[in-house]
PDB file of N, CA and C in Angstrom:
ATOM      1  N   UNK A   1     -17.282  -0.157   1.533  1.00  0.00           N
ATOM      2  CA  UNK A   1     -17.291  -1.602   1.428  1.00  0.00           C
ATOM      3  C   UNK A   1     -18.601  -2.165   1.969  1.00  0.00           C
ATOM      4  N   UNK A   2     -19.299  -1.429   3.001  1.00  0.00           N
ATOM      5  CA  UNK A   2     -20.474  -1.989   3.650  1.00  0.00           C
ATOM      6  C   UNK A   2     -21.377  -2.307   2.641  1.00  0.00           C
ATOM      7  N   UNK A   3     -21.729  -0.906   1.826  1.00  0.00           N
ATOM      8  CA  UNK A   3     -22.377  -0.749   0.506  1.00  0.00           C
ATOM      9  C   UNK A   3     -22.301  -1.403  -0.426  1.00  0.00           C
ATOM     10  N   UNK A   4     -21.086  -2.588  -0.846  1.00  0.00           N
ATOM     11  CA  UNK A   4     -20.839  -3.101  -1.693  1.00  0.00           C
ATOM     12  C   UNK A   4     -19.974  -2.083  -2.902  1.00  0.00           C
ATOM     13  N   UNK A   5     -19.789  -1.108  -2.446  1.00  0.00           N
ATOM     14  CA  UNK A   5     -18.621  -0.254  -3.610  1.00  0.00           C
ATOM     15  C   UNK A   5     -17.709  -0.064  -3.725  1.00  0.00           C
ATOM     16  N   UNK A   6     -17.218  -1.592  -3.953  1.00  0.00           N
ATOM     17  CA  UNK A   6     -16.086  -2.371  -4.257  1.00  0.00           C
ATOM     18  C   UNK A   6     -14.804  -1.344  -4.920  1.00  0.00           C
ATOM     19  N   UNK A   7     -14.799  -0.694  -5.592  1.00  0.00           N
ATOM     20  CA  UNK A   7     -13.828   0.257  -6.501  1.00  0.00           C
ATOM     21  C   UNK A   7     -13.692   1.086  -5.776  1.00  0.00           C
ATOM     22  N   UNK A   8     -14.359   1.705  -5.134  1.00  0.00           N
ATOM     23  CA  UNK A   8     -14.636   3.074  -3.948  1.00  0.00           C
ATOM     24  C   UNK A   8     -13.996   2.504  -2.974  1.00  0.00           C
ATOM     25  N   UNK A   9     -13.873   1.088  -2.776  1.00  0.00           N
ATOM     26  CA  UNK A   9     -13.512   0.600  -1.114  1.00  0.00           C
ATOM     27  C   UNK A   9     -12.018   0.588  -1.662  1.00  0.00           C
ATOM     28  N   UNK A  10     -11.413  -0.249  -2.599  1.00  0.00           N
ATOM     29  CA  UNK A  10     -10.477  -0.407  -2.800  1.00  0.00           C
ATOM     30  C   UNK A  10      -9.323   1.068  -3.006  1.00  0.00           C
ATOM     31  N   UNK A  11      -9.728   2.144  -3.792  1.00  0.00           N
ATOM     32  CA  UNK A  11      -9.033   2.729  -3.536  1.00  0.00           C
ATOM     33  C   UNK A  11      -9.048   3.679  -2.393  1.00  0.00           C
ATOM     34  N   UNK A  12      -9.944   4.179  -1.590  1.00  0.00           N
ATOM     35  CA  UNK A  12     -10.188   4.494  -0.550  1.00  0.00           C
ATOM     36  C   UNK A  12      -8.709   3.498   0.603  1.00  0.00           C
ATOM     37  N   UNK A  13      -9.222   2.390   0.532  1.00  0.00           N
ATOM     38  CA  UNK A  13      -8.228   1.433   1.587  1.00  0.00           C
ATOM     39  C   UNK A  13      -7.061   1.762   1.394  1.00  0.00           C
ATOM     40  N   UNK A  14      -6.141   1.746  -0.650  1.00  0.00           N
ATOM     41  CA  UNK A  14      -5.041   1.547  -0.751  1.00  0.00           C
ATOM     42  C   UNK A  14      -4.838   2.858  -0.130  1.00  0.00           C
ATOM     43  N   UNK A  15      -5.176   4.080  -0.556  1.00  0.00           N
ATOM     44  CA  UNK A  15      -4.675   5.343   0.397  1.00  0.00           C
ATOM     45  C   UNK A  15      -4.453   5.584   1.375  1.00  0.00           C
ATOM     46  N   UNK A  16      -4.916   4.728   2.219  1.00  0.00           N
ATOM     47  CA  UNK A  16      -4.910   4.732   3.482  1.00  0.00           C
ATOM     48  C   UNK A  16      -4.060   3.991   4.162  1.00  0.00           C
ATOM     49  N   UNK A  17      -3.606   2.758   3.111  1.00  0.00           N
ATOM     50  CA  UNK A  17      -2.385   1.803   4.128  1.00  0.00           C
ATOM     51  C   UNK A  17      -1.393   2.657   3.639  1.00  0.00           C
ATOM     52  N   UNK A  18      -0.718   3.314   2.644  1.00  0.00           N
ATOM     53  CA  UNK A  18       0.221   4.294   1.782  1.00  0.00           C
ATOM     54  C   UNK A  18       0.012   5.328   3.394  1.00  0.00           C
ATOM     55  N   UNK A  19      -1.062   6.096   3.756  1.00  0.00           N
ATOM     56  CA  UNK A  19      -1.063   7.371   4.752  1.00  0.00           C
ATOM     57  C   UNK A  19      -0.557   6.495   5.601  1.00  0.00           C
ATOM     58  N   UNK A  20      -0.923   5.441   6.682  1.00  0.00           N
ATOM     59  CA  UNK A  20      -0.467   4.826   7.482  1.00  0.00           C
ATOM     60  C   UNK A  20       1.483   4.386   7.687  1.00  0.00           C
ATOM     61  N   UNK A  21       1.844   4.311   6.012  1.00  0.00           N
ATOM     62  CA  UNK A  21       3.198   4.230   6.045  1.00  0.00           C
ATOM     63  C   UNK A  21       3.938   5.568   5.850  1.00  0.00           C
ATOM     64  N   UNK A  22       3.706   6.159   5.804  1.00  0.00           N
ATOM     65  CA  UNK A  22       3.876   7.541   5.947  1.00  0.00           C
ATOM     66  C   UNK A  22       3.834   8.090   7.028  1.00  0.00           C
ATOM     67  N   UNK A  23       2.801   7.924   7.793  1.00  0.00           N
ATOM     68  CA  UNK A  23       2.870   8.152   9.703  1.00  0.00           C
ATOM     69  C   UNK A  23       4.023   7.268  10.045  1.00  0.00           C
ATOM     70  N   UNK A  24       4.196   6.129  10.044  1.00  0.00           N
ATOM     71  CA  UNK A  24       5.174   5.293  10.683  1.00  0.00           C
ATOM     72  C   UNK A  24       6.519   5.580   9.733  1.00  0.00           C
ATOM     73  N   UNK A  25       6.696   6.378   9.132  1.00  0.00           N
ATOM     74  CA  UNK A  25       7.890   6.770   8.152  1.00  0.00           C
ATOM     75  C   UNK A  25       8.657   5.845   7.196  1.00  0.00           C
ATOM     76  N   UNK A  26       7.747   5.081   6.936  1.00  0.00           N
ATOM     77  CA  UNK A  26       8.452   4.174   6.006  1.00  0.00           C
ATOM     78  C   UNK A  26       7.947   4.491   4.718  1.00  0.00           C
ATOM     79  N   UNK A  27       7.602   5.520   4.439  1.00  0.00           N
ATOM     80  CA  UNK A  27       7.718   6.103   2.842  1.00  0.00           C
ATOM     81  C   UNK A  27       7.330   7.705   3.908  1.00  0.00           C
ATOM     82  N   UNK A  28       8.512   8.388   2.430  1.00  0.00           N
ATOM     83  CA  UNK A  28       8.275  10.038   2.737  1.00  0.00           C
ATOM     84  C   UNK A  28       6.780  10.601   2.187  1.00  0.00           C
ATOM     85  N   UNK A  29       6.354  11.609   2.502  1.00  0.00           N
ATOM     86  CA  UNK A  29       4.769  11.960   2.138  1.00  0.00           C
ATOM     87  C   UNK A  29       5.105  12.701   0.585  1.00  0.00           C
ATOM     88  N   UNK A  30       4.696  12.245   0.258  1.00  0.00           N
ATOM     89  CA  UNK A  30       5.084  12.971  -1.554  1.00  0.00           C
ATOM     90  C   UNK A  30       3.718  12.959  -2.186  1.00  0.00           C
ATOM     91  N   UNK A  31       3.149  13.988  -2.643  1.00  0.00           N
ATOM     92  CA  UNK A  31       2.110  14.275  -3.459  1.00  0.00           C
ATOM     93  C   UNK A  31       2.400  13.480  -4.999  1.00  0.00           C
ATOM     94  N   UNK A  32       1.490  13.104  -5.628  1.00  0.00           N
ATOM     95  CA  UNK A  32       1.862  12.557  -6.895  1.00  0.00           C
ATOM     96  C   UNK A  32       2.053  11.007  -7.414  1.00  0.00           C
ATOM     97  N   UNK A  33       2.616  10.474  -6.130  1.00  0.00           N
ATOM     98  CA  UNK A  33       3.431   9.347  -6.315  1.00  0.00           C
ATOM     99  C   UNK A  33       2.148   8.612  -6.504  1.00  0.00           C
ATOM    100  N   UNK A  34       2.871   7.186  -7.444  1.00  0.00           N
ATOM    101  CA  UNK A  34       1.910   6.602  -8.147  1.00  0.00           C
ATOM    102  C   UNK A  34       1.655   5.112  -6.951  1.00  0.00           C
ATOM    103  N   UNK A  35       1.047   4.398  -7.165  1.00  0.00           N
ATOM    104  CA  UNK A  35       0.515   3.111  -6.173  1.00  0.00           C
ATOM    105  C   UNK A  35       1.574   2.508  -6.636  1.00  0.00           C
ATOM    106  N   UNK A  36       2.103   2.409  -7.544  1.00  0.00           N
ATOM    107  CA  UNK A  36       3.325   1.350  -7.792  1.00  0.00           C
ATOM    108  C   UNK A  36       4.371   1.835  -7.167  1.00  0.00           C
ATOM    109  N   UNK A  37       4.696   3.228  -7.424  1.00  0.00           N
ATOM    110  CA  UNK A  37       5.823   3.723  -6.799  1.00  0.00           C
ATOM    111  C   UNK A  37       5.898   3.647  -5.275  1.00  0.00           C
ATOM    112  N   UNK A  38       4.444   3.866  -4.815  1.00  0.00           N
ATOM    113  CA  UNK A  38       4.498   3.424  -2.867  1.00  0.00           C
ATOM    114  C   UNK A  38       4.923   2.092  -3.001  1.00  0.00           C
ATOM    115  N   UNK A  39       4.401   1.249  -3.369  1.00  0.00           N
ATOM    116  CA  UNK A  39       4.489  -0.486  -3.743  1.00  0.00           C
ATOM    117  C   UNK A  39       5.971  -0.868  -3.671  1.00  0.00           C
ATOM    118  N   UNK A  40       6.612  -0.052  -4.587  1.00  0.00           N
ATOM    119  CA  UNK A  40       8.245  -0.308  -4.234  1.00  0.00           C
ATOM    120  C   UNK A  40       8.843   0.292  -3.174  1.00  0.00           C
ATOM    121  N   UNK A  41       8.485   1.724  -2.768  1.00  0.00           N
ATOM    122  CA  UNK A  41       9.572   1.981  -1.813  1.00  0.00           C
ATOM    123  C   UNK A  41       8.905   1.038  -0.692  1.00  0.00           C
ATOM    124  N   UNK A  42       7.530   1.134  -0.129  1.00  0.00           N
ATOM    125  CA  UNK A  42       7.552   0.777   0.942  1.00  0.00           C
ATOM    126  C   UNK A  42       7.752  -0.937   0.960  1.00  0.00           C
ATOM    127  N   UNK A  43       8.144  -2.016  -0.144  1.00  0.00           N
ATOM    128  CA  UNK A  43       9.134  -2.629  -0.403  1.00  0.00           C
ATOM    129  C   UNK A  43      10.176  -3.011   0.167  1.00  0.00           C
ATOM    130  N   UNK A  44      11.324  -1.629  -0.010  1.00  0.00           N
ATOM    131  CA  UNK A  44      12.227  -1.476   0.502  1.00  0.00           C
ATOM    132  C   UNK A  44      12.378  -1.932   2.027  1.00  0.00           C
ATOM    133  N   UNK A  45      11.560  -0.959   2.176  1.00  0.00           N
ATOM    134  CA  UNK A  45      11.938  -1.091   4.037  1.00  0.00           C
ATOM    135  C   UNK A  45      10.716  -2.424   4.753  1.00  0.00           C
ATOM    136  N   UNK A  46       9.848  -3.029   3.526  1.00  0.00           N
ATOM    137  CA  UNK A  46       9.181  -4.335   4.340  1.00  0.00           C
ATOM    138  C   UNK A  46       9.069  -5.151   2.897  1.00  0.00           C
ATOM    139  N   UNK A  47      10.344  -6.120   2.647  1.00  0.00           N
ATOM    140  CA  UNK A  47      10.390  -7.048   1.751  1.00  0.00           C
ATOM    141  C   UNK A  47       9.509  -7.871   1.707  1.00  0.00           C
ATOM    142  N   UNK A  48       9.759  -8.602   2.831  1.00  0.00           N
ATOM    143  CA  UNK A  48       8.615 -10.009   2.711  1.00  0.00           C
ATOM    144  C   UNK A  48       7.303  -9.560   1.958  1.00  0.00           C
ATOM    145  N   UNK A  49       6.888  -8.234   2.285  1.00  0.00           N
ATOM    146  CA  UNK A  49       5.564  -7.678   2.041  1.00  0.00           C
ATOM    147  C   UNK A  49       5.350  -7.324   0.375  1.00  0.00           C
ATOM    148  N   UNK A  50       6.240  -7.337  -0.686  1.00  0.00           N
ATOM    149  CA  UNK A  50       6.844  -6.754  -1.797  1.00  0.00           C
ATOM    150  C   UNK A  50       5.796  -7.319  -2.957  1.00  0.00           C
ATOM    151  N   UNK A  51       5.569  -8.645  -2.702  1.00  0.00           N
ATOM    152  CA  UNK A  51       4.263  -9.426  -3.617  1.00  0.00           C
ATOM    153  C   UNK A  51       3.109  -8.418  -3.295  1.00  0.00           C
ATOM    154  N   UNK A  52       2.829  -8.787  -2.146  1.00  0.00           N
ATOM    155  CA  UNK A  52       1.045  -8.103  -1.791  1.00  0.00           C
ATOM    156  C   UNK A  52       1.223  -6.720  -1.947  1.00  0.00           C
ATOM    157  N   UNK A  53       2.086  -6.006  -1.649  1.00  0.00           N
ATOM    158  CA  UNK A  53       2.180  -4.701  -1.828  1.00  0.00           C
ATOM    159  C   UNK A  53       1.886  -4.085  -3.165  1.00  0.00           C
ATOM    160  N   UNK A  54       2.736  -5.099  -4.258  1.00  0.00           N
ATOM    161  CA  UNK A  54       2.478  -4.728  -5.983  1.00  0.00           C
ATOM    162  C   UNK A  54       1.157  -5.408  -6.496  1.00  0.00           C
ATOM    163  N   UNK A  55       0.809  -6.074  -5.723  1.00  0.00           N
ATOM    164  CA  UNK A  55      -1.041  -7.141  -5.627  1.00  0.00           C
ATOM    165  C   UNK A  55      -1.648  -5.885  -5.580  1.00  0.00           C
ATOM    166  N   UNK A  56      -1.572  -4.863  -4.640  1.00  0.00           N
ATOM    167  CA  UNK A  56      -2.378  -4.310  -4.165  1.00  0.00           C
ATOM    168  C   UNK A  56      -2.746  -2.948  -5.110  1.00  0.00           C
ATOM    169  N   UNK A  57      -0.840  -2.375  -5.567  1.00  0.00           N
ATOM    170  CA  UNK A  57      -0.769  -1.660  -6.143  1.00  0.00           C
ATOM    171  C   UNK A  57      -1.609  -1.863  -7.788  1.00  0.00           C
ATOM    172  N   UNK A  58      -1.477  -2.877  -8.460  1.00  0.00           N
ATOM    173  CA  UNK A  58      -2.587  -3.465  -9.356  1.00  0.00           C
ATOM    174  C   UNK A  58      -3.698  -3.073  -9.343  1.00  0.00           C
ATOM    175  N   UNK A  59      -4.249  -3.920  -8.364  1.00  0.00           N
ATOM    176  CA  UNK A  59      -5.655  -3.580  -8.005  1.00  0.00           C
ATOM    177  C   UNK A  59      -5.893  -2.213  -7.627  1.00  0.00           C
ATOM    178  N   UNK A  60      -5.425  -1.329  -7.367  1.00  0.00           N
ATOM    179  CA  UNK A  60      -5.881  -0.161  -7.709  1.00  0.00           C
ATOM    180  C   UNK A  60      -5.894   0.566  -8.498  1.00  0.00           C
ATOM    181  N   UNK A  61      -4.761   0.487  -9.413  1.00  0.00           N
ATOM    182  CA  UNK A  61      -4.777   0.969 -10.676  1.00  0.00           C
ATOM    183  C   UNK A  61      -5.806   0.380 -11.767  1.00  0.00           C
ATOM    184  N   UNK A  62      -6.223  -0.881 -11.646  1.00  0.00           N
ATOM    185  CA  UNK A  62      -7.299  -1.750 -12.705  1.00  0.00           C
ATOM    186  C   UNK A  62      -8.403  -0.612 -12.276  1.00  0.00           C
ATOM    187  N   UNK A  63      -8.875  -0.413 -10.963  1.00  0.00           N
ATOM    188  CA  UNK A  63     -10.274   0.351 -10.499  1.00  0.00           C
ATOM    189  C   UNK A  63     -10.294   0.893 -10.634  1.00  0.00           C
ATOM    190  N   UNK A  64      -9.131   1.940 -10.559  1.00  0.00           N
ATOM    191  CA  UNK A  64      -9.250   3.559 -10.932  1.00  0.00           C
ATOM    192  C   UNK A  64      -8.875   4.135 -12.380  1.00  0.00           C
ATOM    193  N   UNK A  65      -7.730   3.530 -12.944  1.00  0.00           N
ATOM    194  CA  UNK A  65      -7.432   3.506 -14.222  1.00  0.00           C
ATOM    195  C   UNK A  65      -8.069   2.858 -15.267  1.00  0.00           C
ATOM    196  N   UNK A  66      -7.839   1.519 -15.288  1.00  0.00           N
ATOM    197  CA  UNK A  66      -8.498   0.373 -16.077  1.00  0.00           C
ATOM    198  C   UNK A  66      -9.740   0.292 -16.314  1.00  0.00           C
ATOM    199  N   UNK A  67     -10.679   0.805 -15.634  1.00  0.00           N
ATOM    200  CA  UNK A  67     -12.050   0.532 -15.308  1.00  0.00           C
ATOM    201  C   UNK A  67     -12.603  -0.331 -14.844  1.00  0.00           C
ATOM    202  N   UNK A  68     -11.974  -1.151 -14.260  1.00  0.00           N
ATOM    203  CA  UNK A  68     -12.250  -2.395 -13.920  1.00  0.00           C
ATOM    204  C   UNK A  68     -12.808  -1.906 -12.442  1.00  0.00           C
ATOM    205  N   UNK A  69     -14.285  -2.927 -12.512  1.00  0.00           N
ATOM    206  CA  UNK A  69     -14.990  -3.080 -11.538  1.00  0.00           C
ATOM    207  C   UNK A  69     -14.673  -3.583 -10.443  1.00  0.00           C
ATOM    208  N   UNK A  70     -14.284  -2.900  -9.190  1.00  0.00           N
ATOM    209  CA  UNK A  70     -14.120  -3.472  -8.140  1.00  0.00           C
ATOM    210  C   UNK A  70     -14.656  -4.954  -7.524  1.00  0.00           C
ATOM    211  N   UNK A  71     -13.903  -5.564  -6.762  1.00  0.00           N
ATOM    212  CA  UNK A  71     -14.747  -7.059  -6.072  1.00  0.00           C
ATOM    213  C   UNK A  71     -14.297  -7.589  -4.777  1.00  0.00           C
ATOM    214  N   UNK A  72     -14.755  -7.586  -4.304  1.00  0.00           N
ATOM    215  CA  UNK A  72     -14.790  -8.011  -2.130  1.00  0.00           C
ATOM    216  C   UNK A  72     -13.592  -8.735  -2.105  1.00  0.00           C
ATOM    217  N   UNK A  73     -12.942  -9.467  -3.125  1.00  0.00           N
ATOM    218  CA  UNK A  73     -12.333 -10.287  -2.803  1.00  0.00           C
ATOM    219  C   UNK A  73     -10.721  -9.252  -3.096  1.00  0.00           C
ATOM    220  N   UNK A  74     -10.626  -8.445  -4.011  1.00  0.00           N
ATOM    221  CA  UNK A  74      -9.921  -7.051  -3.904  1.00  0.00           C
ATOM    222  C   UNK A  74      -9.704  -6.462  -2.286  1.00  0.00           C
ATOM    223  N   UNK A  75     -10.736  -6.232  -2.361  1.00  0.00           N
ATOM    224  CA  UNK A  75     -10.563  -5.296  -1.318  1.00  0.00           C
ATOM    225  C   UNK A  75     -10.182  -6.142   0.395  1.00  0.00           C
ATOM    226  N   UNK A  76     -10.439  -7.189   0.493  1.00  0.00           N
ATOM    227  CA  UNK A  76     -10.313  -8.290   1.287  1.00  0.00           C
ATOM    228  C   UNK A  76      -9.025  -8.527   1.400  1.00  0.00           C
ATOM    229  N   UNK A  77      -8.350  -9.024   0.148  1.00  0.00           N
ATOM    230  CA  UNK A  77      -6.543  -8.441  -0.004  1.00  0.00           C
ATOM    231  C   UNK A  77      -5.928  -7.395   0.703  1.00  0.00           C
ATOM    232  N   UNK A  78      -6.851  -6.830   0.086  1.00  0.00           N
ATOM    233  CA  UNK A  78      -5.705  -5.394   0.707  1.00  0.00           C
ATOM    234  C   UNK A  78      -6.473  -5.406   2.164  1.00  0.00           C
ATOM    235  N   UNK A  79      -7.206  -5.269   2.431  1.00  0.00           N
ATOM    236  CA  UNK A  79      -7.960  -5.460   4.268  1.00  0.00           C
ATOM    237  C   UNK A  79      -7.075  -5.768   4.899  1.00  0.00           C
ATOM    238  N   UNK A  80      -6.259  -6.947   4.569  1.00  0.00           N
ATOM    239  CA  UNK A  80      -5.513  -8.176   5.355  1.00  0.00           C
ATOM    240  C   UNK A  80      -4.255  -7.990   5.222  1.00  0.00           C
ATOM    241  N   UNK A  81      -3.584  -7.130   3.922  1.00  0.00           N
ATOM    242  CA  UNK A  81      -2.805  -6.726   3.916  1.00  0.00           C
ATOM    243  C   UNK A  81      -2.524  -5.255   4.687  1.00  0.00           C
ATOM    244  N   UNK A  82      -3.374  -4.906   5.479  1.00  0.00           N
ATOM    245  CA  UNK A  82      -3.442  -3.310   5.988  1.00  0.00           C
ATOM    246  C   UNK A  82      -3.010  -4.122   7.283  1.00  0.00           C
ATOM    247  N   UNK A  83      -3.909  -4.901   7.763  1.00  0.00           N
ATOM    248  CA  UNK A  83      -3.698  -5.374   9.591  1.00  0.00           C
ATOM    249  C   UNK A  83      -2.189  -6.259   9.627  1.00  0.00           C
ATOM    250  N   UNK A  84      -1.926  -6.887   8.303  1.00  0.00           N
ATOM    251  CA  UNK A  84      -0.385  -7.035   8.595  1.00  0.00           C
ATOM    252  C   UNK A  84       0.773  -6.717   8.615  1.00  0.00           C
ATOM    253  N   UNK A  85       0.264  -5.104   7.926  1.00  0.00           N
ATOM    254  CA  UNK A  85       1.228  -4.571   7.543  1.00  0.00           C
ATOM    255  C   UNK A  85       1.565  -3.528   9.110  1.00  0.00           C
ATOM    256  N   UNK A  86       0.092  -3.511   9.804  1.00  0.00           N
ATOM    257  CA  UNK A  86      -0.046  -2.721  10.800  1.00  0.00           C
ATOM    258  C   UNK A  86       1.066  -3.190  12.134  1.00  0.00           C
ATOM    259  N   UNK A  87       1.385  -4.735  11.912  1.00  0.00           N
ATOM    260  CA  UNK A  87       2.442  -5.509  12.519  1.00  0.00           C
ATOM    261  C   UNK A  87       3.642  -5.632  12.630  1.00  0.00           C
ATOM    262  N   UNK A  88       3.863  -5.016  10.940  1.00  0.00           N
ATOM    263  CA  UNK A  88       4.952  -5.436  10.667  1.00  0.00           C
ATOM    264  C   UNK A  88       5.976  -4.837  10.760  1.00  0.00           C
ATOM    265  N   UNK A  89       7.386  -5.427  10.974  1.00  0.00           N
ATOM    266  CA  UNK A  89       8.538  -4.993  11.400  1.00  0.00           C
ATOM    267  C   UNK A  89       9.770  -4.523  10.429  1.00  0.00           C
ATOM    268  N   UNK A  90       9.539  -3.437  10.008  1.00  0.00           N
ATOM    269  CA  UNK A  90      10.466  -2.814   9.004  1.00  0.00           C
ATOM    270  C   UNK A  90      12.224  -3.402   8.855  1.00  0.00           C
ATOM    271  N   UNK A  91      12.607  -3.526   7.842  1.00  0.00           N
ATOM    272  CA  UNK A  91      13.685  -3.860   7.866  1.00  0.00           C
ATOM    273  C   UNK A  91      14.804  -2.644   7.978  1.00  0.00           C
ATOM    274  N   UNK A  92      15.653  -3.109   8.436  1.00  0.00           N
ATOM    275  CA  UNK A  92      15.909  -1.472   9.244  1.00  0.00           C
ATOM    276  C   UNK A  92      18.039  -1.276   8.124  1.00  0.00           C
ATOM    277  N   UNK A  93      18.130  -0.145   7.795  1.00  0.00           N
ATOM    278  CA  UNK A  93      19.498  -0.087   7.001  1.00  0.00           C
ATOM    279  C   UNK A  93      20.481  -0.137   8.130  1.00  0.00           C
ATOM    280  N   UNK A  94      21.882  -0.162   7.712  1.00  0.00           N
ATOM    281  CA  UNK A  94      23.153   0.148   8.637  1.00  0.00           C
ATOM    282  C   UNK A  94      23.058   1.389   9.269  1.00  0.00           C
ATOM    283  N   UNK A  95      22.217   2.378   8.527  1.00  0.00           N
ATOM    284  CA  UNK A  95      22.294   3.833   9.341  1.00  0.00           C
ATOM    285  C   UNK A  95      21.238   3.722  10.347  1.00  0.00           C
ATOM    286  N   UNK A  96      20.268   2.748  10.450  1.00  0.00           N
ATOM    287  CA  UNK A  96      19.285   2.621  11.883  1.00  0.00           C
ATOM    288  C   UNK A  96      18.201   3.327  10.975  1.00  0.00           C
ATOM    289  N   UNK A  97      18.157   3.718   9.411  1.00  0.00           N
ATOM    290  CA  UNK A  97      16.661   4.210   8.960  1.00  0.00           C
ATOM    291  C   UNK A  97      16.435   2.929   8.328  1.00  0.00           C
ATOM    292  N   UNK A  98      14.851   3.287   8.107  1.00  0.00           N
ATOM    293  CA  UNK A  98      13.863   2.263   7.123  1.00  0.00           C
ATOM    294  C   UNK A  98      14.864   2.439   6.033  1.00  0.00           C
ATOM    295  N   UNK A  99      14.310   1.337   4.817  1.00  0.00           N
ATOM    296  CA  UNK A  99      14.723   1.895   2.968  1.00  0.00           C
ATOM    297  C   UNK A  99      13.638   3.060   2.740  1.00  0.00           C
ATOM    298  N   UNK A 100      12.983   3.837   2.859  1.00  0.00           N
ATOM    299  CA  UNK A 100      12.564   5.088   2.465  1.00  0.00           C
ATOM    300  C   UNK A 100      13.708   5.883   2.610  1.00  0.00           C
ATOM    301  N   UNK A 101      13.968   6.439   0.949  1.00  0.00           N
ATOM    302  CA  UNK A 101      14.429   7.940   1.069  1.00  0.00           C
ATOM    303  C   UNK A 101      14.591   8.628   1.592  1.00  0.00           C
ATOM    304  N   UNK A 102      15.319   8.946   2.469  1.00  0.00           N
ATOM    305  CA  UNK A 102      15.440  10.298   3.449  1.00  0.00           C
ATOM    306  C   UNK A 102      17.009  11.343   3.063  1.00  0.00           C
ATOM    307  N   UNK A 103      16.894  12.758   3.395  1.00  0.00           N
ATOM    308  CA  UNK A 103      18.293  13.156   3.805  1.00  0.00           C
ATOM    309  C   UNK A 103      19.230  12.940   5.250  1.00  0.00           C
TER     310      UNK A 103
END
């Protein structure tokens, strides 16, 4: 992002708030899974968050898929969506887990 490589920053970031929910266990670590599919589960267990989350999931798929040229104001989204998400308070089921999948 320093560089201005807007597409590079953006998906670089989204991977990283996805690894971050994965440390805090609110999505299981699954190889494969698509940005939309993190977008919903981790959803699940942080609703309020469910807009910016599929915002985000977008915007990474336009950069990496679409071809679409990354832009500060992308990646600024998701920035802001990383430090609030870094806050935020999972909604928790009757069994005391997040909504992530578990056995």
């Amino acid at each position: 992002a320093s560089q201005g490589h807007w597409a590079q920053a953006v998906q670089e970031l989204m991977r990283a708030v996805m690894r971050a929910l994965e440390e805090r266990a609110l999505l299981d670590a699954r190889p494969g899974r698509t940005a939309d599919e993190a977008a919903g589960e981790a959803a699940a267990a942080l609703p309020a968050y469910e807009d910016r989350l599929r915002a985000a999931a977008r915007d990474f798929d336009d950069v990496t898929y679409g071809g679409r040229a990354g832009d500060e104001d992308s990646y600024r989204r998701l920035s802001t969506l990383d430090q609030d998400l870094a806050h935020a308070q999972p909604l928790l089921t009757a069994s005391g887990t997040s909504g992530s999948s578990r056995p």
